[in-house]
C-alpha atoms as a PDB file:
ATOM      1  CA  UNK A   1      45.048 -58.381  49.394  1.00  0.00           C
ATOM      2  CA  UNK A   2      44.300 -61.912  49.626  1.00  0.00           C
ATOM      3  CA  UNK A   3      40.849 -63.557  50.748  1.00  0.00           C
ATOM      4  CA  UNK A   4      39.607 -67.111  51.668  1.00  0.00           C
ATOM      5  CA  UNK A   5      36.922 -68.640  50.217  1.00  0.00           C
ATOM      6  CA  UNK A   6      35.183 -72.151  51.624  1.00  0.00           C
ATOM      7  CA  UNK A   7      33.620 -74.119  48.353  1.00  0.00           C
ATOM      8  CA  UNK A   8      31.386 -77.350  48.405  1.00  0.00           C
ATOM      9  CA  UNK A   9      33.005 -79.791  50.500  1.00  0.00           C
ATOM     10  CA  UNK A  10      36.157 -79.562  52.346  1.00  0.00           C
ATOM     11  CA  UNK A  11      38.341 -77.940  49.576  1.00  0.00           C
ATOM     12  CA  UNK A  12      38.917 -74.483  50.264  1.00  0.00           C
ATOM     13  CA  UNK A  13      40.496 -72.308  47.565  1.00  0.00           C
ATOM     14  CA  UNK A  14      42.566 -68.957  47.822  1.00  0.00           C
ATOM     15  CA  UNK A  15      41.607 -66.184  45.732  1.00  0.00           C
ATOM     16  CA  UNK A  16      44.113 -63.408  45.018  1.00  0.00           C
ATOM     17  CA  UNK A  17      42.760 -59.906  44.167  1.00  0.00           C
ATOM     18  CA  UNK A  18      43.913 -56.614  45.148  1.00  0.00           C
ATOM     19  CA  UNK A  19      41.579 -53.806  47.648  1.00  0.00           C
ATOM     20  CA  UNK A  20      41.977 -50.339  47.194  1.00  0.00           C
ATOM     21  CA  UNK A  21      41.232 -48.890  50.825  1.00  0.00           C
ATOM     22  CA  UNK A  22      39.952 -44.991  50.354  1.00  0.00           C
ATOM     23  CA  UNK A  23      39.236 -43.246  53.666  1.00  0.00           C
ATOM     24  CA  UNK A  24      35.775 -41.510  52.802  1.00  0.00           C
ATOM     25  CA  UNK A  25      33.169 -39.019  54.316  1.00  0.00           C
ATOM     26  CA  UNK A  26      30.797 -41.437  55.878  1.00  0.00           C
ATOM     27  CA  UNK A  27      27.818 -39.770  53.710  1.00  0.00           C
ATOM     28  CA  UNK A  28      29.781 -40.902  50.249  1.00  0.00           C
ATOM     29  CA  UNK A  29      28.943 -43.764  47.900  1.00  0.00           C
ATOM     30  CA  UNK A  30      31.150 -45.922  46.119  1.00  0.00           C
ATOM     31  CA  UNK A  31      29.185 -48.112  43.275  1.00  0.00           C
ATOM     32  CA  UNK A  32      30.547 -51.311  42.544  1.00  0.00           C
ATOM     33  CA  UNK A  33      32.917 -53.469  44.349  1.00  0.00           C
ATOM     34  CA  UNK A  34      36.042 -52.865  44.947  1.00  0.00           C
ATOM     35  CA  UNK A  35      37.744 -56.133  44.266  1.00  0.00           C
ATOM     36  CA  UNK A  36      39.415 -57.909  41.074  1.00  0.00           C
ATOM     37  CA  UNK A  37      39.554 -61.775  41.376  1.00  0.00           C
ATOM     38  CA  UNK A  38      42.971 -63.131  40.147  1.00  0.00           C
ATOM     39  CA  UNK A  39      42.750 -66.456  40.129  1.00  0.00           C
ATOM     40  CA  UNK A  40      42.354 -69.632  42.960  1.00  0.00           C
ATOM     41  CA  UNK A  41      45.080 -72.041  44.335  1.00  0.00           C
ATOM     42  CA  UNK A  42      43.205 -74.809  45.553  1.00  0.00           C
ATOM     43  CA  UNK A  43      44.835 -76.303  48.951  1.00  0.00           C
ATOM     44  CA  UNK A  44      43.450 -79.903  48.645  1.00  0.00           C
ATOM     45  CA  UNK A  45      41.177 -81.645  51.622  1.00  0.00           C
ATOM     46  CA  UNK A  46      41.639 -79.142  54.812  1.00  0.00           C
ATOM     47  CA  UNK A  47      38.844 -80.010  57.352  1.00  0.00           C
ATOM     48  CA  UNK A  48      38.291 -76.927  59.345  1.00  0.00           C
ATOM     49  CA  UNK A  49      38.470 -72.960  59.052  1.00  0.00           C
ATOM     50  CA  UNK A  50      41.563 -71.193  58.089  1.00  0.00           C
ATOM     51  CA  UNK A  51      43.230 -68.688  59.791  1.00  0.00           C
ATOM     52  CA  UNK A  52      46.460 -65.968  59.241  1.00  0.00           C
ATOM     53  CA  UNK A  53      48.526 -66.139  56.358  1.00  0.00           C
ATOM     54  CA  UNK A  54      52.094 -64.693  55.637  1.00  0.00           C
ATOM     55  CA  UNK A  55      54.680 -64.601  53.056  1.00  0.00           C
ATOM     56  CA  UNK A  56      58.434 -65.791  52.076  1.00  0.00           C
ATOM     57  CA  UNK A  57      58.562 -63.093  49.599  1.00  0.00           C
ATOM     58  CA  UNK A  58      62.169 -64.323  48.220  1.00  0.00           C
ATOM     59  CA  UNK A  59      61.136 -67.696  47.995  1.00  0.00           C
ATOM     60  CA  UNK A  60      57.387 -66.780  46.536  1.00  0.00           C
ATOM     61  CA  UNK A  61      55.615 -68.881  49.571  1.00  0.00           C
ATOM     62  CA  UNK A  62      52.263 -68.316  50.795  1.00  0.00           C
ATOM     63  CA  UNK A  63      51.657 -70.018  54.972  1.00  0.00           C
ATOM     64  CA  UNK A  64      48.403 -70.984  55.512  1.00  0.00           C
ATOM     65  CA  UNK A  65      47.275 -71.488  59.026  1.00  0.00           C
ATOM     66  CA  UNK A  66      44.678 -74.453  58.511  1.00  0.00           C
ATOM     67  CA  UNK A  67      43.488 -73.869  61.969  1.00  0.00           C
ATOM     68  CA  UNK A  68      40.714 -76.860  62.092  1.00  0.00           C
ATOM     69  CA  UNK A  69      43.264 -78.977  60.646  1.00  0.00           C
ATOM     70  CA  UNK A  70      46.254 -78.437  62.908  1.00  0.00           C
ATOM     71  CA  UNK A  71      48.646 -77.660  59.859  1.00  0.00           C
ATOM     72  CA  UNK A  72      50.446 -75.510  58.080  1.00  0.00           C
ATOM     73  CA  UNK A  73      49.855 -75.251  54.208  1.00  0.00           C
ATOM     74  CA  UNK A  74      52.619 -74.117  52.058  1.00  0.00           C
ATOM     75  CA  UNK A  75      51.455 -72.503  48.705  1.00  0.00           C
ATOM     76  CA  UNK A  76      54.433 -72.081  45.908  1.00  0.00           C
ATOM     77  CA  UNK A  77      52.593 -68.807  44.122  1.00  0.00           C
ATOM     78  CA  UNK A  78      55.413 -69.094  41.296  1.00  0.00           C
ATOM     79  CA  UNK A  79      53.968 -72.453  40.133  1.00  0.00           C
ATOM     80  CA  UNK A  80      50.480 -71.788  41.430  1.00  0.00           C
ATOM     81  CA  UNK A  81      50.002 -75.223  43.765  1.00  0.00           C
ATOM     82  CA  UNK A  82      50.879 -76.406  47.230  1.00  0.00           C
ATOM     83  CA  UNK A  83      54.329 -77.183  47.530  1.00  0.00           C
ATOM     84  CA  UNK A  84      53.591 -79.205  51.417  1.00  0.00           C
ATOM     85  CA  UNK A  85      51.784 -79.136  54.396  1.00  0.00           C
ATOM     86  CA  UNK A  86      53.350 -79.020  58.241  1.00  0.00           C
ATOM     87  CA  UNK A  87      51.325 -81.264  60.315  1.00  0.00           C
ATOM     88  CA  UNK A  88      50.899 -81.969  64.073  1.00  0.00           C
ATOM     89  CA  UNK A  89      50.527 -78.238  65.159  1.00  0.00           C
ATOM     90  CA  UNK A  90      47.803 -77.540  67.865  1.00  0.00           C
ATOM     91  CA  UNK A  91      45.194 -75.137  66.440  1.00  0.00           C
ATOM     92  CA  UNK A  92      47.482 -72.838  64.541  1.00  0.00           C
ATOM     93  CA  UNK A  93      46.040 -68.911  64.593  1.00  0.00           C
ATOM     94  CA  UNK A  94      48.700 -66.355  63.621  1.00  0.00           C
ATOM     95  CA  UNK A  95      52.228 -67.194  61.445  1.00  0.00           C
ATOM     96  CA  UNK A  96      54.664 -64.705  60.231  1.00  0.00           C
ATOM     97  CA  UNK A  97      58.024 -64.691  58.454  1.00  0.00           C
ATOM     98  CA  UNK A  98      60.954 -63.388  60.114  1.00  0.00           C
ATOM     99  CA  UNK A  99      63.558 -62.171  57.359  1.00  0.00           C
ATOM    100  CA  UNK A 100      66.641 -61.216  59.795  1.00  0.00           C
ATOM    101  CA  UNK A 101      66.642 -64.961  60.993  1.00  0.00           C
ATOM    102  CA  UNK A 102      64.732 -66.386  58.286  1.00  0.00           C
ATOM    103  CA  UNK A 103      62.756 -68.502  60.209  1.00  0.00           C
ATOM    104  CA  UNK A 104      58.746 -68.676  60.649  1.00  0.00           C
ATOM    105  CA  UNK A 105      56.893 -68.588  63.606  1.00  0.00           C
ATOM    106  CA  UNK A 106      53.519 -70.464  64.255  1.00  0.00           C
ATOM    107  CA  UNK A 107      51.339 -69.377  67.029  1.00  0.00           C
ATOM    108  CA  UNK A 108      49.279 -72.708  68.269  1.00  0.00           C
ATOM    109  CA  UNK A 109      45.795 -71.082  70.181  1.00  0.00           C
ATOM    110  CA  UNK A 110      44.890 -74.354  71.864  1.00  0.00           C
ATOM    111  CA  UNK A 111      48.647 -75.358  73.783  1.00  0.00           C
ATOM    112  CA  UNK A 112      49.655 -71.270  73.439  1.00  0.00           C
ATOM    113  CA  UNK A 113      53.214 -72.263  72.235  1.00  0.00           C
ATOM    114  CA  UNK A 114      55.053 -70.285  69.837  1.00  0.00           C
ATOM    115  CA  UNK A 115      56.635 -72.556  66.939  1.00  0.00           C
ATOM    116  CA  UNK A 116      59.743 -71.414  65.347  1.00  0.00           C
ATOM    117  CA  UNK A 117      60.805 -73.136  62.227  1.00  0.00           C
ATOM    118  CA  UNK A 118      63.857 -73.009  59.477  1.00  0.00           C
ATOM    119  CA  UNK A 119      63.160 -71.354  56.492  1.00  0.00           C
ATOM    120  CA  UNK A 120      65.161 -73.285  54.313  1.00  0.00           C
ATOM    121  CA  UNK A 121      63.682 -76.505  54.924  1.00  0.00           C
ATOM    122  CA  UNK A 122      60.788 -75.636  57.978  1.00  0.00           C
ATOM    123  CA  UNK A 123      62.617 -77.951  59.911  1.00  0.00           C
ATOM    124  CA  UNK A 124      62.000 -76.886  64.183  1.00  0.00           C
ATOM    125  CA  UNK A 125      64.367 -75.287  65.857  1.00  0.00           C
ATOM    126  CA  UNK A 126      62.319 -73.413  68.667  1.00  0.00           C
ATOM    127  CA  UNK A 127      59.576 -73.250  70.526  1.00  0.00           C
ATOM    128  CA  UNK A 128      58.003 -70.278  73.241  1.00  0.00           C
ATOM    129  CA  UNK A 129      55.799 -71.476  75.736  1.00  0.00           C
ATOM    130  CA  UNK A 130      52.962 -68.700  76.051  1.00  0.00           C
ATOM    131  CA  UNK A 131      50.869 -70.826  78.239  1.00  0.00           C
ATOM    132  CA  UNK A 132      47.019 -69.935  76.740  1.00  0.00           C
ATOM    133  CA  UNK A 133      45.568 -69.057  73.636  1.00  0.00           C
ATOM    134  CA  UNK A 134      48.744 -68.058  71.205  1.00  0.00           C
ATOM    135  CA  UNK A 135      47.301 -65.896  68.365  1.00  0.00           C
ATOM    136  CA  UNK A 136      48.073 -62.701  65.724  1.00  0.00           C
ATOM    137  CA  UNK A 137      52.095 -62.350  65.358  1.00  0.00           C
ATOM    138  CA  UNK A 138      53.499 -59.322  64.093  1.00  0.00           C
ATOM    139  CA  UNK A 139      57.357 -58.662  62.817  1.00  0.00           C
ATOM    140  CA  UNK A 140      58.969 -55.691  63.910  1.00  0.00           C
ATOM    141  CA  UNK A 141      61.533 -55.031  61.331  1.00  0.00           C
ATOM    142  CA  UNK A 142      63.063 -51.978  62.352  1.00  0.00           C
ATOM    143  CA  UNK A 143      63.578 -53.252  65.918  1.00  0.00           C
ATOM    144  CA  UNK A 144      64.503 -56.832  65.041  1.00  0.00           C
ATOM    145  CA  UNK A 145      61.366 -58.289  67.338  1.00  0.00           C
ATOM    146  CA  UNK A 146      58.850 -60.566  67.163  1.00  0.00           C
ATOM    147  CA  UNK A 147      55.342 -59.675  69.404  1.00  0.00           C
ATOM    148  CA  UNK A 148      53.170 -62.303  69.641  1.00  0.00           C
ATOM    149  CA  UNK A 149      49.322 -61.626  70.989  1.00  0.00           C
ATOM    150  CA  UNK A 150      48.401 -64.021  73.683  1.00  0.00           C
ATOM    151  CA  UNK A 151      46.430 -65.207  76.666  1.00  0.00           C
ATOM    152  CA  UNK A 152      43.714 -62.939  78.794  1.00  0.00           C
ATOM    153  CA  UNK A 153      45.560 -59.926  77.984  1.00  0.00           C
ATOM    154  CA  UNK A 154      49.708 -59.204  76.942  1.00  0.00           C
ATOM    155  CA  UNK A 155      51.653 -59.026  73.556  1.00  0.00           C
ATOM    156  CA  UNK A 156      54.767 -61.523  74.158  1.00  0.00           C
ATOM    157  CA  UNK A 157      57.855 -59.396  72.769  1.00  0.00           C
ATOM    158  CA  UNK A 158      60.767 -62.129  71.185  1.00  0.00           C
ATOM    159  CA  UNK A 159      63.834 -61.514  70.580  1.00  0.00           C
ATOM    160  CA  UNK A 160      64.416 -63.543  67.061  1.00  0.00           C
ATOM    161  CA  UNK A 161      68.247 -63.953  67.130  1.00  0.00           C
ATOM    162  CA  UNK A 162      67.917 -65.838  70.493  1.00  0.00           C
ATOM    163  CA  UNK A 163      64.326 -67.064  70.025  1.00  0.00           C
ATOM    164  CA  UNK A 164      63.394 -66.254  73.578  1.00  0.00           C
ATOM    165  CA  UNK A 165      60.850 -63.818  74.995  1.00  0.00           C
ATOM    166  CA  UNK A 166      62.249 -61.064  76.184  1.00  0.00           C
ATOM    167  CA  UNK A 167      59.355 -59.129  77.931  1.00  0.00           C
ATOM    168  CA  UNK A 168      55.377 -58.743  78.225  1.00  0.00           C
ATOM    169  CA  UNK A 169      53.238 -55.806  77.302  1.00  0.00           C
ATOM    170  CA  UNK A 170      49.958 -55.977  79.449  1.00  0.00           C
ATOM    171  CA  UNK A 171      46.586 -55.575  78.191  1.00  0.00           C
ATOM    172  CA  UNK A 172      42.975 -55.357  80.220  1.00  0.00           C
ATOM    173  CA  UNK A 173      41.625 -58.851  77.953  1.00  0.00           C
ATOM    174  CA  UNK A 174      43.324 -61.061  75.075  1.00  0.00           C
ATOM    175  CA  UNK A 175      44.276 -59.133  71.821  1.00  0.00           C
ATOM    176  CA  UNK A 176      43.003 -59.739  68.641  1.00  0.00           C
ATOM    177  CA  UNK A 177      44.602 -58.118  65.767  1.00  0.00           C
ATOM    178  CA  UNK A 178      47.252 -55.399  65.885  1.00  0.00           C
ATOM    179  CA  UNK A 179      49.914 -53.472  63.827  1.00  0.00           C
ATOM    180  CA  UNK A 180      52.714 -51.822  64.545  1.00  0.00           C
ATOM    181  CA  UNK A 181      53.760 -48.333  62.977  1.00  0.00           C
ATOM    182  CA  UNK A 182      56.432 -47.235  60.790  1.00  0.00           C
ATOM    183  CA  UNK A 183      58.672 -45.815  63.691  1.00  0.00           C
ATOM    184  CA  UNK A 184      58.201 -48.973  65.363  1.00  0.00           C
ATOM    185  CA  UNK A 185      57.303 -47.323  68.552  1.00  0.00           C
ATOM    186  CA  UNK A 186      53.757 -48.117  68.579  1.00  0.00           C
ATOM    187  CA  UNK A 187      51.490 -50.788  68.822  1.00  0.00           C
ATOM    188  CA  UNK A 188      47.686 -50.187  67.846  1.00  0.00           C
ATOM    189  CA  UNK A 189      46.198 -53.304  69.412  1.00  0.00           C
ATOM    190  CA  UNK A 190      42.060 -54.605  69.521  1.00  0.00           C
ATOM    191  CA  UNK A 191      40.967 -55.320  72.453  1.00  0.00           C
ATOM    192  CA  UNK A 192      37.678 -56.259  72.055  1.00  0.00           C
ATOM    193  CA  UNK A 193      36.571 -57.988  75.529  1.00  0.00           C
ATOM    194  CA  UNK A 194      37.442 -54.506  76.817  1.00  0.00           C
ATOM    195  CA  UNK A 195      35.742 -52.659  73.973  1.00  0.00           C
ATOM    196  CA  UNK A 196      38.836 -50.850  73.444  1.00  0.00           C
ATOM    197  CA  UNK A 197      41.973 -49.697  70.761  1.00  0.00           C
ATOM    198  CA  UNK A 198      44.875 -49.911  73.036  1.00  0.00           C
ATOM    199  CA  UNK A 199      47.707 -47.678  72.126  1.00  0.00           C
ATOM    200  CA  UNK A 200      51.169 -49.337  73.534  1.00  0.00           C
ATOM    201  CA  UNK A 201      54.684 -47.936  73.598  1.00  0.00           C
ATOM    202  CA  UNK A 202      56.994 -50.401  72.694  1.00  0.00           C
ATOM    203  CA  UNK A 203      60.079 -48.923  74.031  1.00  0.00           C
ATOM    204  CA  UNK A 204      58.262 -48.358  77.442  1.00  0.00           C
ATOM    205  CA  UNK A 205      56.295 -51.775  76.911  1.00  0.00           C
ATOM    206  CA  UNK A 206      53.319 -50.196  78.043  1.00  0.00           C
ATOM    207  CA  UNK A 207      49.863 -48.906  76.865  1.00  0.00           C
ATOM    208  CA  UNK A 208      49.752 -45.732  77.350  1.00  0.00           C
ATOM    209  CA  UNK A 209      46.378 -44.561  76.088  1.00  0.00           C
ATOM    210  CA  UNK A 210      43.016 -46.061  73.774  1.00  0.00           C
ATOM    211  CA  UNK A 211      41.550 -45.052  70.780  1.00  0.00           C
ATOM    212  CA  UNK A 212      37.527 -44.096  70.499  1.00  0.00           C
ATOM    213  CA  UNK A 213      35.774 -46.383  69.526  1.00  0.00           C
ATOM    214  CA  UNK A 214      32.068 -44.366  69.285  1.00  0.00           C
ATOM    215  CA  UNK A 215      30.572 -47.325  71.284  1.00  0.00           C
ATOM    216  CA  UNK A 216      30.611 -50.103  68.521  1.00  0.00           C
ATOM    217  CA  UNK A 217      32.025 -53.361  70.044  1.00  0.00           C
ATOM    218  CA  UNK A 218      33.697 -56.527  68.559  1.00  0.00           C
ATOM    219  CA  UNK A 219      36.571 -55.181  66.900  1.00  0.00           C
ATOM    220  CA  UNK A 220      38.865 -57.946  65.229  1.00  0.00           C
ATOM    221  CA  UNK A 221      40.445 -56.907  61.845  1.00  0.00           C
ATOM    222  CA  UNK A 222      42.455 -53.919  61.942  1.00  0.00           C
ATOM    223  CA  UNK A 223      45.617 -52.397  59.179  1.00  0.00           C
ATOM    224  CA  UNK A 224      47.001 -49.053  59.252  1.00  0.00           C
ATOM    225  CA  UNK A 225      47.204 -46.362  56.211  1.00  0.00           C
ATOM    226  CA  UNK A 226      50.565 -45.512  56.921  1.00  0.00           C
ATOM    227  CA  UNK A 227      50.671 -42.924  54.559  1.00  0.00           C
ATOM    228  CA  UNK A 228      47.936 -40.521  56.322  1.00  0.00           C
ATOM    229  CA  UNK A 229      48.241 -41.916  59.480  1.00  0.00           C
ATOM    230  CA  UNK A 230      45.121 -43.659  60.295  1.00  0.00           C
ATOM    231  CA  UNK A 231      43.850 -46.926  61.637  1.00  0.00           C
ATOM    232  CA  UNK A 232      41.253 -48.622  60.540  1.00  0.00           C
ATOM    233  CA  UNK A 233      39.329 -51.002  62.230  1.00  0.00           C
ATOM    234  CA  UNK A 234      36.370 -53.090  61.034  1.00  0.00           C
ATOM    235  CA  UNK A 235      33.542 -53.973  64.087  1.00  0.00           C
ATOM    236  CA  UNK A 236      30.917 -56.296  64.287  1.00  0.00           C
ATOM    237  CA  UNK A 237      28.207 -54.764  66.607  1.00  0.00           C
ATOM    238  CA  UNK A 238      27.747 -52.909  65.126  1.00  0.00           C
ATOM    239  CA  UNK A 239      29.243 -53.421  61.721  1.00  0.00           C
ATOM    240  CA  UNK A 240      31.000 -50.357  61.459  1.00  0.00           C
ATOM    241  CA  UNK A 241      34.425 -49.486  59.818  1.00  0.00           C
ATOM    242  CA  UNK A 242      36.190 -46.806  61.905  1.00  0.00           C
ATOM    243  CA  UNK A 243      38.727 -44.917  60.624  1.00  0.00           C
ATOM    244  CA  UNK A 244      40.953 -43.070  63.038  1.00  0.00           C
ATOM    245  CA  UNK A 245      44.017 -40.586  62.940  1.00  0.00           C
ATOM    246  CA  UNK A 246      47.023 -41.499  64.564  1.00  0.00           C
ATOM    247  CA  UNK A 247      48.032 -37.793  65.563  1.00  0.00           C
ATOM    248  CA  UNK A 248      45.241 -36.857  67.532  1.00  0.00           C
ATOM    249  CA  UNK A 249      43.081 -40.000  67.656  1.00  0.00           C
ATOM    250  CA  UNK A 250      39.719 -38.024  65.780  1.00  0.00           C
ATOM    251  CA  UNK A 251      37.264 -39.646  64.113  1.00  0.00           C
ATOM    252  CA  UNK A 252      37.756 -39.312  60.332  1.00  0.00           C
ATOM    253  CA  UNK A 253      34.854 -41.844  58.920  1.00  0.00           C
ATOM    254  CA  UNK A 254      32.415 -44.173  60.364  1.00  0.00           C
ATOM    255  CA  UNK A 255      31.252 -46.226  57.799  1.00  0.00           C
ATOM    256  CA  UNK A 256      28.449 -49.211  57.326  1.00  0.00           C
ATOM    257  CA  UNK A 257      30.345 -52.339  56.426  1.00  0.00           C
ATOM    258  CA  UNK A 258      29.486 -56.174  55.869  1.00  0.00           C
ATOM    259  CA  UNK A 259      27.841 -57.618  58.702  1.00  0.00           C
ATOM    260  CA  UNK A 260      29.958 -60.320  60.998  1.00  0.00           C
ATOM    261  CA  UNK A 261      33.258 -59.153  59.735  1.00  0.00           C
ATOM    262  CA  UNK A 262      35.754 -62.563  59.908  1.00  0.00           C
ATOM    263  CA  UNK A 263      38.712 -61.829  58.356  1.00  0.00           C
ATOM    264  CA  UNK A 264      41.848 -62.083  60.381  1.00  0.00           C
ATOM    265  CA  UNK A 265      43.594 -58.641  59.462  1.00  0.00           C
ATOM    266  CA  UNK A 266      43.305 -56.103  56.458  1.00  0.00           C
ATOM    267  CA  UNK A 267      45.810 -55.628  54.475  1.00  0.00           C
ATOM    268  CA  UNK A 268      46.475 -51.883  52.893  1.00  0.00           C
ATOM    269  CA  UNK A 269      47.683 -52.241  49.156  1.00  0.00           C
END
């Protein structure tokens, strides 16, 4: 898993350390924390919060979205530094890397446009007008599409090889995080303005149902055990971590978590 961490100043560091996720009765204890720092890549003078991350793996590059800053860091993990920085973005929220194509895209929150870049040498070669508030991106491998969550409520579905969108999937308010199962059939998507877990088809490119969410509101980070499939989702009123089953939507934990849960997405191990 990896984690930000803001130091003295305006340097901000990445840590890398792995998180074992355990679904657990809600009435169990776990001593001890659960995570092993690695080590830090510093990423120089970034004014501003950070947002998404993703990863080249064949190339061993980490993208940083350096939201406050408008830019893009690029981390080279084999040498341990920042290789460069991509400048003159507009409040960049979510960033992925698309294999099929290998390109990355940048979703800017403050113009809502969709940035597609070269993965050779992140020159542009694209960019998707969302028109408002352009944020988490997800890859859908198996179906060779990009979704990209956007504006007061829709996940923007993009077709990679022609870098277009294709089609909308409605929501009641703007998405915040969402993942996308192994079939690649379903979207499990936060909707926290509407206090809900929206469930969308993809192939009908509809929701089709919601989760419970036992009345907690303010749900932002959300991954998927894939394995037992569940959904987790981490709120902040209260700060609850709810873990859900994907087969008949029960309730398998409720658990106290940190208060004012930030982080953009978890990430299962």
């Amino acid at each position: 898993m990896l984690l930000l961490q803001r130091v003295r100043g305006r340097l901000w560091c990445l840590l890398v350390g792995f998180v074992l996720v355990l679904a657990m009765p809600a009435t169990a204890e776990r001593p001890g924390a659960p995570l092993e720092l690695e080590g830090k890549l510093p990423l120089g003078s970034v004014a501003g919060r950070i947002d998404h991350l993703a990863i080249d793996l064949n190339r061993q590059r980490l993208f940083v979205a350096e939201l406050g800053n408008n830019s893009v860091g690029v981390v080279d993990l084999a040498r341990a530094r920042t290789q460069s920085t991509i400048p003159g973005l507009n409040e960049p929220q979510g960033i992925a890397y698309e294999p099929s194509t290998d390109t990355v895209y940048i979703a800017n929150a403050a113009d809502g446009s969709v940035r597609i870049l070269r993965g050779e040498d992140l020159a542009l070669i694209g960019r998707i007008n969302l028109g408002d508030d352009a944020d988490n991106i997800r890859v859908d491998a198996r179906h060779n599409r990009v979704l990209v969550g956007y504006g007061d409520g829709a996940l923007a579905i993009i077709d990679p090889k022609s870098r277009t969108k294709i089609g909308d999937i409605r929501l009641k308010a703007h998405p915040e995080s969402f993942q996308i199962d192994n079939s690649g059939t379903r979207a499990y998507v936060n909707v926290p303005d509407a206090r809900q877990i929206a469930v969308a088809d993809l192939a009908k490119g509809e929701v089709i149902g919601t989760m419970p969410t036992e009345g907690h509101g303010s749900n932002f980070a959300m991954a998927l055990d894939r394995n037992a499939n569940r959904v987790l989702t981490v709120f902040r009123s209260p700060s609850r971590l709810l873990v859900l089953s994907m087969m008949n939507n029960a309730v398998v934990a409720d658990l106290k978590t940190c208060d004012n849960a930030v982080v953009a997405d978890l990430k299962t191990c």
